[in-house]
Protein backbone atom coordinates (compact mmCIF):
# COMPACT_ATOMS: atom_id res chain seq x y z
CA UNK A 1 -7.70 -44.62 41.06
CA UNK A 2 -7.77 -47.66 38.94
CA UNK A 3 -10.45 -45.93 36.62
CA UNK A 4 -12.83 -45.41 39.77
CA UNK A 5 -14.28 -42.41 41.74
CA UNK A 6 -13.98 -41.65 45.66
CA UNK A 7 -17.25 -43.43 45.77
CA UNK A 8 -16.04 -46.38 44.29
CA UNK A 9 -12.88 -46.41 45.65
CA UNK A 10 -10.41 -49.49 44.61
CA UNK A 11 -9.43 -52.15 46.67
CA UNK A 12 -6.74 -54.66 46.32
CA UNK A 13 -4.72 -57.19 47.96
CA UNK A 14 -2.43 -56.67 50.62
CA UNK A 15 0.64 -58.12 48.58
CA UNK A 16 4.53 -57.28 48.72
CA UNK A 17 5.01 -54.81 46.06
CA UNK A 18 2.79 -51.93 44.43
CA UNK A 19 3.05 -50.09 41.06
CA UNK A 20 1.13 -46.79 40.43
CA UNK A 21 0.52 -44.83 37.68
CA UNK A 22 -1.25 -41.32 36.97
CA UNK A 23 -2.33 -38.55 34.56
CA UNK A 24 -1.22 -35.38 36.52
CA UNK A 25 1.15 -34.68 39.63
CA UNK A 26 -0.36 -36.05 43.21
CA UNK A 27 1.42 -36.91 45.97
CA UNK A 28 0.30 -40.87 46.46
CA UNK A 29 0.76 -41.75 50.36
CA UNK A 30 -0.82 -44.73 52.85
CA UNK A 31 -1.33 -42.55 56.57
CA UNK A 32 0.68 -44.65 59.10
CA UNK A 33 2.89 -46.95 56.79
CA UNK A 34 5.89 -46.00 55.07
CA UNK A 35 6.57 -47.22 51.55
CA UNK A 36 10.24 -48.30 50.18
CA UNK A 37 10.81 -47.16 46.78
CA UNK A 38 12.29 -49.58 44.52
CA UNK A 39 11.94 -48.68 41.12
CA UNK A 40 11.93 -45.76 39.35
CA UNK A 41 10.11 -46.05 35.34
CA UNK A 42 10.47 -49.76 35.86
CA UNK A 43 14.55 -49.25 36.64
CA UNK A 44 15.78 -50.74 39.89
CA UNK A 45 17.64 -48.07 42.53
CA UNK A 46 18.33 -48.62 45.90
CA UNK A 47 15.37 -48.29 48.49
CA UNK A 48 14.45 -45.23 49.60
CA UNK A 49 12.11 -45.15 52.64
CA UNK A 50 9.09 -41.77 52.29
CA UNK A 51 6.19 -41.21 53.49
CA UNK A 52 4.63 -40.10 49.98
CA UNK A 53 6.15 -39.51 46.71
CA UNK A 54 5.38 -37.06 43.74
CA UNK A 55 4.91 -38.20 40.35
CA UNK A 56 3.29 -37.37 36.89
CA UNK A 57 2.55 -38.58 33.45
CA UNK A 58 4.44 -41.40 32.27
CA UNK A 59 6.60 -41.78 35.56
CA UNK A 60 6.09 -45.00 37.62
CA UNK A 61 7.18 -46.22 40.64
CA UNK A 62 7.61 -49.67 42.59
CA UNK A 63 7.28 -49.51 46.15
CA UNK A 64 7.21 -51.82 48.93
CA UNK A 65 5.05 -51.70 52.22
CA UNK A 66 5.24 -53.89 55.48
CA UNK A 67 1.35 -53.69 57.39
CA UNK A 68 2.30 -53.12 61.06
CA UNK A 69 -1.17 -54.05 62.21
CA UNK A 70 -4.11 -56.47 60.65
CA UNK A 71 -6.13 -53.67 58.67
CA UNK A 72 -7.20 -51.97 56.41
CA UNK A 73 -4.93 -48.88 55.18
CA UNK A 74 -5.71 -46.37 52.83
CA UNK A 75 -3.77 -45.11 49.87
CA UNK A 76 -4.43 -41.66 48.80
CA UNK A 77 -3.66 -39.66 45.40
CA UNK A 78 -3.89 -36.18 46.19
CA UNK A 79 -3.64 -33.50 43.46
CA UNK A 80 -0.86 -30.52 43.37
CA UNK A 81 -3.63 -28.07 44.47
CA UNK A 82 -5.43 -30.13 46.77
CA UNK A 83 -9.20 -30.10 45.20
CA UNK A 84 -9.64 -33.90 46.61
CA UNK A 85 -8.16 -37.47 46.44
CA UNK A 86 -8.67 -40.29 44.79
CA UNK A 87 -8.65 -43.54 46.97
CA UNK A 88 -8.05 -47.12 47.46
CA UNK A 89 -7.68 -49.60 50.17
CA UNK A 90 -5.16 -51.98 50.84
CA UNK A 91 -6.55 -54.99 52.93
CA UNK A 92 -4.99 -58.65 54.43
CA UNK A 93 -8.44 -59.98 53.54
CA UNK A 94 -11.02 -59.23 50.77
CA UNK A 95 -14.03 -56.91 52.05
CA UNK A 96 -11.91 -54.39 53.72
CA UNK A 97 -12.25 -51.23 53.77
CA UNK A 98 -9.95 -48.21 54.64
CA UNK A 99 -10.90 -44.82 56.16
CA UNK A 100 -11.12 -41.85 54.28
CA UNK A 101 -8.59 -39.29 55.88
CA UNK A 102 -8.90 -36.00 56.03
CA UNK A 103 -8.62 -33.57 53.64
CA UNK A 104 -4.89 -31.67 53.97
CA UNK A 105 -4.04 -28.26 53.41
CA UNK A 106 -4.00 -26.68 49.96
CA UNK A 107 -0.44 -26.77 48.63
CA UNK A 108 2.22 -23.71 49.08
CA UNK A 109 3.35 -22.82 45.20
CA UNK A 110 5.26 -19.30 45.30
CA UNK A 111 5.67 -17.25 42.29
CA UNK A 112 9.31 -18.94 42.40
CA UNK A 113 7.82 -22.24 41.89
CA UNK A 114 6.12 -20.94 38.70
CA UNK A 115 8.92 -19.26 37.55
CA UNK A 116 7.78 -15.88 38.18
CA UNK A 117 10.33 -14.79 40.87
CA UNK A 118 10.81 -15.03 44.58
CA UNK A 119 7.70 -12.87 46.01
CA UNK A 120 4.43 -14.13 47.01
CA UNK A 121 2.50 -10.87 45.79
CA UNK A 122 0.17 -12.76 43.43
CA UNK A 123 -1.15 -14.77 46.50
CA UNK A 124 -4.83 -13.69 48.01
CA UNK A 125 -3.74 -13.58 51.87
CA UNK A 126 -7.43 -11.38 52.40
CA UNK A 127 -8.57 -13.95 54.57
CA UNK A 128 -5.66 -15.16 56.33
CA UNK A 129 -4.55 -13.37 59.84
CA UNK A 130 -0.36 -13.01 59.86
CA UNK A 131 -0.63 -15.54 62.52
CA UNK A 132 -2.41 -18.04 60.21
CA UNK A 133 0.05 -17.61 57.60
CA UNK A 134 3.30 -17.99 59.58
CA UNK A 135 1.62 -21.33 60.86
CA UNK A 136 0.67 -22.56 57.63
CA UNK A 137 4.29 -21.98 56.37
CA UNK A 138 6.10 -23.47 59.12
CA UNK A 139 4.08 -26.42 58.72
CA UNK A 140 4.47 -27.12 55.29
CA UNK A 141 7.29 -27.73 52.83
CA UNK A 142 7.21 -25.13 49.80
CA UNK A 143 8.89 -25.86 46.23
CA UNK A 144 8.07 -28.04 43.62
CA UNK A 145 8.79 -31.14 44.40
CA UNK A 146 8.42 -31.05 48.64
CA UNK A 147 5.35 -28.56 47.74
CA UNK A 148 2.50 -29.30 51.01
CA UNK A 149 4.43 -31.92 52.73
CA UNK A 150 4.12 -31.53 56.31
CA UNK A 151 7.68 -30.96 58.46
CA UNK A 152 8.98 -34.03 59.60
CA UNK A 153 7.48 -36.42 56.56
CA UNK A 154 10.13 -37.89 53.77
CA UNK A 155 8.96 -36.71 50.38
CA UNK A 156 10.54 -38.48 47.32
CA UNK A 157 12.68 -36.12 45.74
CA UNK A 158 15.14 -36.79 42.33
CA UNK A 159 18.19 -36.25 44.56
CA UNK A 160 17.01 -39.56 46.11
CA UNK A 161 17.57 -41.90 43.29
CA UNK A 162 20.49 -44.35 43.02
CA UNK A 163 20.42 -46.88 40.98
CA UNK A 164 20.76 -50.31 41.92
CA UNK A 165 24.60 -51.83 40.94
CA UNK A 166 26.79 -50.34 38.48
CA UNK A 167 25.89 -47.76 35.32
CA UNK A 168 27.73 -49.43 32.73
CA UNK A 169 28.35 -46.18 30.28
CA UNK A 170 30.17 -43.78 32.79
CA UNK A 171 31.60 -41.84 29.98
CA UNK A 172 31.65 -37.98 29.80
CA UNK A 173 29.27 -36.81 27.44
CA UNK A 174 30.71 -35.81 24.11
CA UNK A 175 28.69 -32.83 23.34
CA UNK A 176 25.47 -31.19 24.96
CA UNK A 177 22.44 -29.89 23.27
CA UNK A 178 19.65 -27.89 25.01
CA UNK A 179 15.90 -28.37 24.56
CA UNK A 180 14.31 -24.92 25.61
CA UNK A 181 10.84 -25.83 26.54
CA UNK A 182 8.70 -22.90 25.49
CA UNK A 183 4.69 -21.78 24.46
CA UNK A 184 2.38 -19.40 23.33
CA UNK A 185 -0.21 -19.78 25.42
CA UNK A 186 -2.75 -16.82 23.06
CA UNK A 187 -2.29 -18.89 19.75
CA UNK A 188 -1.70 -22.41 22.16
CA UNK A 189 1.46 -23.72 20.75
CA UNK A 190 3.92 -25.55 22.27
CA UNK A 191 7.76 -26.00 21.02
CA UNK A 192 10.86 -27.23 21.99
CA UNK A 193 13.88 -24.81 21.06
CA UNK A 194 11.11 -22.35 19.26
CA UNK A 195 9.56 -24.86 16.90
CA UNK A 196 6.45 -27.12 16.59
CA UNK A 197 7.10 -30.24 15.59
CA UNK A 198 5.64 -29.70 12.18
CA UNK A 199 8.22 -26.50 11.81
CA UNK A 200 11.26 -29.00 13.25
CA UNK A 201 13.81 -31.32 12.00
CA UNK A 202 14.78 -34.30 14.09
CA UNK A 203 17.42 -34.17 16.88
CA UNK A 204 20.44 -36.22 15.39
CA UNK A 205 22.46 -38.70 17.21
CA UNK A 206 25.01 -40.70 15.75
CA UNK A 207 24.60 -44.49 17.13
CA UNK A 208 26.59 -44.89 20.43
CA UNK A 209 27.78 -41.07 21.36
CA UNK A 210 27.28 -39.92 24.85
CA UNK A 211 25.15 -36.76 25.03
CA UNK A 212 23.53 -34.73 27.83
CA UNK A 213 20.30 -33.36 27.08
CA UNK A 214 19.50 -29.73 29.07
CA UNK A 215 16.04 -29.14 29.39
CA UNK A 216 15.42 -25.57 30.42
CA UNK A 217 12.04 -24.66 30.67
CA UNK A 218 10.62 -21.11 29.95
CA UNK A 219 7.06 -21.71 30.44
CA UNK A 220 4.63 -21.84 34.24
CA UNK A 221 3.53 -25.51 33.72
CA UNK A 222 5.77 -28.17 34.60
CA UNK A 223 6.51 -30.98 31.76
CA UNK A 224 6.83 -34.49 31.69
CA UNK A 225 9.42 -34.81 28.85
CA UNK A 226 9.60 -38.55 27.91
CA UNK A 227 11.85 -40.18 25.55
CA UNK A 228 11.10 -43.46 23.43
CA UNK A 229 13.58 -46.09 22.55
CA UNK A 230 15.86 -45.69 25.42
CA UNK A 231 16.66 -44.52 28.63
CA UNK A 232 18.43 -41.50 29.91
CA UNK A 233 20.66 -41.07 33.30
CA UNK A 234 19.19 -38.38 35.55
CA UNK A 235 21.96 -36.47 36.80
CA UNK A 236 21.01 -35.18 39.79
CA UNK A 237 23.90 -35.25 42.17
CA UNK A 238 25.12 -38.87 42.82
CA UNK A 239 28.35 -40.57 41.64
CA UNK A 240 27.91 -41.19 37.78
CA UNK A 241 27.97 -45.01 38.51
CA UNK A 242 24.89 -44.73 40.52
CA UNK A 243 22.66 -41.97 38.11
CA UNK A 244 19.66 -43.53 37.89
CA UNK A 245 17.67 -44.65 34.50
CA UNK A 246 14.92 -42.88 33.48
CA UNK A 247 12.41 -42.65 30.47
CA UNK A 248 10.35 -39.91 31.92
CA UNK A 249 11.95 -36.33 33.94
CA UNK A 250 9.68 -33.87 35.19
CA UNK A 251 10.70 -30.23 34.25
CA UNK A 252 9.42 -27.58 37.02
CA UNK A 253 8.15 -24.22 35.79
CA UNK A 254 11.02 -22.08 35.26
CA UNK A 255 13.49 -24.92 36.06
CA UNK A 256 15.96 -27.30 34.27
CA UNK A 257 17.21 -30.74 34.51
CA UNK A 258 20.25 -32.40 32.54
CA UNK A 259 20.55 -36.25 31.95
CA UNK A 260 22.92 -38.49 30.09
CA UNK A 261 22.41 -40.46 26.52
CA UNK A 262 23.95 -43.04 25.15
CA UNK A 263 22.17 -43.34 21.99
CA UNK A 264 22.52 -47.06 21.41
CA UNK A 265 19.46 -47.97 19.81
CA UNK A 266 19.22 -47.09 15.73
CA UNK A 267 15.95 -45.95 14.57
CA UNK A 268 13.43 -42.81 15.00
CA UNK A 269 11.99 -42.45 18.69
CA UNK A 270 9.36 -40.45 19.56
CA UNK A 271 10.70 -37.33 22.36
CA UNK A 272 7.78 -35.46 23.80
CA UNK A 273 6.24 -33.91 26.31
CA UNK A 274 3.37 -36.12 27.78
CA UNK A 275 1.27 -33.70 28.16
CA UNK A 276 -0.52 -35.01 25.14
CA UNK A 277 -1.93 -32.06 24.69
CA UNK A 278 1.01 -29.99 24.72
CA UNK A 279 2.35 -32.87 22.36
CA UNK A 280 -0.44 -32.55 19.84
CA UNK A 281 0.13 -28.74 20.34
CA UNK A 282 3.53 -28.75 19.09
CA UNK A 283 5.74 -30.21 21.89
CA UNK A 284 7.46 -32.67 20.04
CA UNK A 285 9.98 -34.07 18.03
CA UNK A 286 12.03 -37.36 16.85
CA UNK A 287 15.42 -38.47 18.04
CA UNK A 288 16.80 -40.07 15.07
CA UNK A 289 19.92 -42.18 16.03
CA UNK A 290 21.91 -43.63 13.20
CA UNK A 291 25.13 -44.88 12.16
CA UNK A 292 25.64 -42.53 9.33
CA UNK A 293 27.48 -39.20 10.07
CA UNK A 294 24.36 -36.94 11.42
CA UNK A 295 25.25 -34.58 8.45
CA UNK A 296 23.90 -37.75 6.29
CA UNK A 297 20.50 -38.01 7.97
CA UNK A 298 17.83 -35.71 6.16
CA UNK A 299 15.56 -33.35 7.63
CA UNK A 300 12.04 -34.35 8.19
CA UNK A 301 9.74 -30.67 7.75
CA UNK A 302 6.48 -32.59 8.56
CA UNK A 303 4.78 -33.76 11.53
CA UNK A 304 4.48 -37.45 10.01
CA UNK A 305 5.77 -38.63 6.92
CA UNK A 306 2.78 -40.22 4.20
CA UNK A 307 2.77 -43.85 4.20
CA UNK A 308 -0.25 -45.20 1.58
CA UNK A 309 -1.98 -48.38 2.10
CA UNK A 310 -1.89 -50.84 -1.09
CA UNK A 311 -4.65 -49.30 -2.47
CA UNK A 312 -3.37 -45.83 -2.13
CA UNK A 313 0.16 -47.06 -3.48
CA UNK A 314 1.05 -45.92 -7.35
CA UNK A 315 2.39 -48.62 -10.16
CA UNK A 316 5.33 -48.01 -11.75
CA UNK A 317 5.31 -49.51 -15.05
CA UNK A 318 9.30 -49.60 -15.04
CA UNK A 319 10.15 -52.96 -17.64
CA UNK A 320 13.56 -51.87 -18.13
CA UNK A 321 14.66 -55.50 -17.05
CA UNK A 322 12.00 -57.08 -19.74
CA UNK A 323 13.41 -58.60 -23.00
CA UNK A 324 10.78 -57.88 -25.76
CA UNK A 325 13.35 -58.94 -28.61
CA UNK A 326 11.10 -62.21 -29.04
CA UNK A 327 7.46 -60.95 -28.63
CA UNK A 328 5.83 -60.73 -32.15
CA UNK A 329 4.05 -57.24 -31.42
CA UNK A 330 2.25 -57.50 -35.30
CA UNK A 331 -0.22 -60.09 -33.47
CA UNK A 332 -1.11 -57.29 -30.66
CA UNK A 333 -4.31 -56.10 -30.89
CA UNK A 334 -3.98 -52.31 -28.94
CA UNK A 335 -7.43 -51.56 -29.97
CA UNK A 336 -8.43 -54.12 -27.48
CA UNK A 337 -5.97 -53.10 -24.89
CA UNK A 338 -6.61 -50.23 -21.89
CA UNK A 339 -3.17 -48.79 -20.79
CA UNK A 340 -4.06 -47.34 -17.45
CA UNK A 341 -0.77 -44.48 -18.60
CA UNK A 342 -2.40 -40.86 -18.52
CA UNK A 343 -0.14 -39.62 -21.37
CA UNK A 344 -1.26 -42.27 -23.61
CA UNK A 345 -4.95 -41.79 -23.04
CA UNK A 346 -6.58 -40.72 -26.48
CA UNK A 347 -4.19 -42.21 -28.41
CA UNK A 348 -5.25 -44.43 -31.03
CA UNK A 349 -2.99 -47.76 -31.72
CA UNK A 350 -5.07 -49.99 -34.05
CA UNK A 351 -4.02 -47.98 -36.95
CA UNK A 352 -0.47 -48.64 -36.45
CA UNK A 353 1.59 -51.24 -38.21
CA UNK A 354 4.25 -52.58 -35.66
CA UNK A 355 5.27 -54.77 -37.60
CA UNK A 356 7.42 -52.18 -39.50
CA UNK A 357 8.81 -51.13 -36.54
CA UNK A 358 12.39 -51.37 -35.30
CA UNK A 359 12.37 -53.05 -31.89
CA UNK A 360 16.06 -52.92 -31.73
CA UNK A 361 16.62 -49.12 -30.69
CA UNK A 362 16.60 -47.60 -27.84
CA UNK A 363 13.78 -45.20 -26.14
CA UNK A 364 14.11 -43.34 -23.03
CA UNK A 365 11.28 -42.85 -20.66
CA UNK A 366 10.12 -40.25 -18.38
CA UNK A 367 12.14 -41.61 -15.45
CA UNK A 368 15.12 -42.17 -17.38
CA UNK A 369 15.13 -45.60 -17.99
CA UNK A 370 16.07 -47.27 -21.30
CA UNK A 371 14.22 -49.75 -22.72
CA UNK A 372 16.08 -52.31 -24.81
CA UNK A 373 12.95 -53.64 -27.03
């Protein structure tokens, strides 16, 4: 937490409002406070009291907590599968420390939750007694998103968002395009609808159209798909006024989510999964939103397009806008002169008498370009 082990756990002030941030999926909690959630990817929606709240790459979340008693509390990170914690303590006074709870049960993911189907046959139950099992299940929540909460806790789920006053844009989406979220996990390559990005052209938006973007995803990991440039509406079951904003959506193995664009920002964003790994694998591709008909807006084959330094940069020796008609060329000496121009290389100009020649026509270069000399 903070860039520090369990043994080194961070510490902090005791102050109104906390922001966290992580690389993965734990379930962040403080035993015996709740926390009011406030903000959602640094969008305001209307407070939602839980008792620990889900999140993964790229997401953030504000939330608010009110110390009953004058302590020290702990906040906890846990990870999806349980293998430890990462902790801090949240103190009135400096020097405080919080206790280290214990450790909880390992997390209930069915096959469903992995998009493999409803059975539990891949599970090793050798060393559980039916007893044990039943208990452990009616304990704990199973799915994605509730996945190890015990009964009777609030876990942050999507459903939960509103956001905070009025959408402005509550217009029905003009046309949908799916993003099929797919791998090969023996060559390790990562697309979105069957490309890599180097295989891909960009996703075209023409500037202010309202799109919904379905993200259905075919693969067992869950993805962070995260957008650049702008933010999305989440729809995930309130009144289109309140959909909250979002720059980040988490898509569950085997699951989809759907949000709302209005592409009102012109330029090339960046639309990934954060995964960076999965990105660098092939996850990837640009939104280009312009106000050209999308038909207008070329195709970009390669992964990044090649932009050369100065030194890298070629000169083009156009002098089509020159007027030579006064320059007295018999003076010239060329035999002094090195034209950096590969097709004149070898070519010998002391020899030659300009001052018979005709500067009044007309010659045509390579790139098409008369000279008037």
């Amino acid at each position: 937490m903070c860039g520090q082990r369990c043994r080194g756990s961070f510490s902090a002030r005791l102050d109104p409002a906390i922001e966290n941030g992580w690389h993965g999926y734990p379930a962040v909690r403080i035993p015996g406070l709740k926390m009011q959630v406030v903000s959602s990817d640094g969008q305001n929606v209307e407070p939602v009291s839980v008792d620990e709240f889900r999140f993964g790459v790229a997401e953030t979340y504000d939330v608010i907590v009110t110390p009953k008693e004058d302590k020290a509390y702990t906040i906890t990170a846990e990870p999806i599968d349980r293998s430890g914690f990462a902790l801090g303590t949240l103190a009135p006074r400096d020097g405080m420390k919080g206790e280290i709870p214990e450790q909880r049960f390992r997390t209930l993911l069915t096959m469903a939750d992995m998009g493999m189907g409803h059975d539990m046959s891949g599970m090793d139950h050798s060393k559980m007694t039916p007893e044990e099992m039943e208990d452990m299940m009616a304990e704990m929540e199973s799915g994605w998103a509730k996945a190890g909460t015990p009964k009777g806790d609030k876990q942050l789920s999507y459903s939960d968002l509103r956001y905070l006053g009025t959408q402005k844009d509550v217009r029905q989406p003009e046309r949908e395009i799916l993003v099929r979220l797919g791998g090969n996990m023996e060559r390790y390559i990562w697309t979105m609808n069957g490309k890599k990005y180097s295989d891909s052209g960009p996703m075209k938006l023409r500037y202010g159209e309202r799109v919904r973007l379905k993200f259905v995803n075919d693969t067992m990991m869950a993805h962070p798909m995260h957008l650049h440039g702008m933010f999305v509406q989440l729809e995930n079951g309130q009144p289109m006024e309140k959909l909250p904003n979002k720059h980040t959506v988490i898509v569950p193995p085997g699951g989809s989510y759907s949000v709302l664009l209005t592409a009102d920002e012109a330029g090339e964003w960046a639309f990934h999964c954060h995964l960076l790994y999965h990105m660098a694998a092939g996850m990837m591709t640009k939104a280009v939103v312009a106000k050209l008909d999308p038909s207008d807006i070329p195709d970009y084959a390669k992964a990044a397009p090649y932009r050369p330094n100065a030194a890298a940069k070629p000169m083009h020796h156009d002098m089509g806008g020159m007027d030579h008609s006064k320059m007295d060329h018999s003076q010239m000496d060329h035999g002094q002169m090195k034209m950096d121009m590969p097709a004149m290389e070898g070519m010998d100009h002391s020899k030659m008498d300009h001052s018979q020649m005709n500067h009044d026509t007309k010659t045509e270069t390579q790139g098409g370009h008369n000279h008037a000399h």
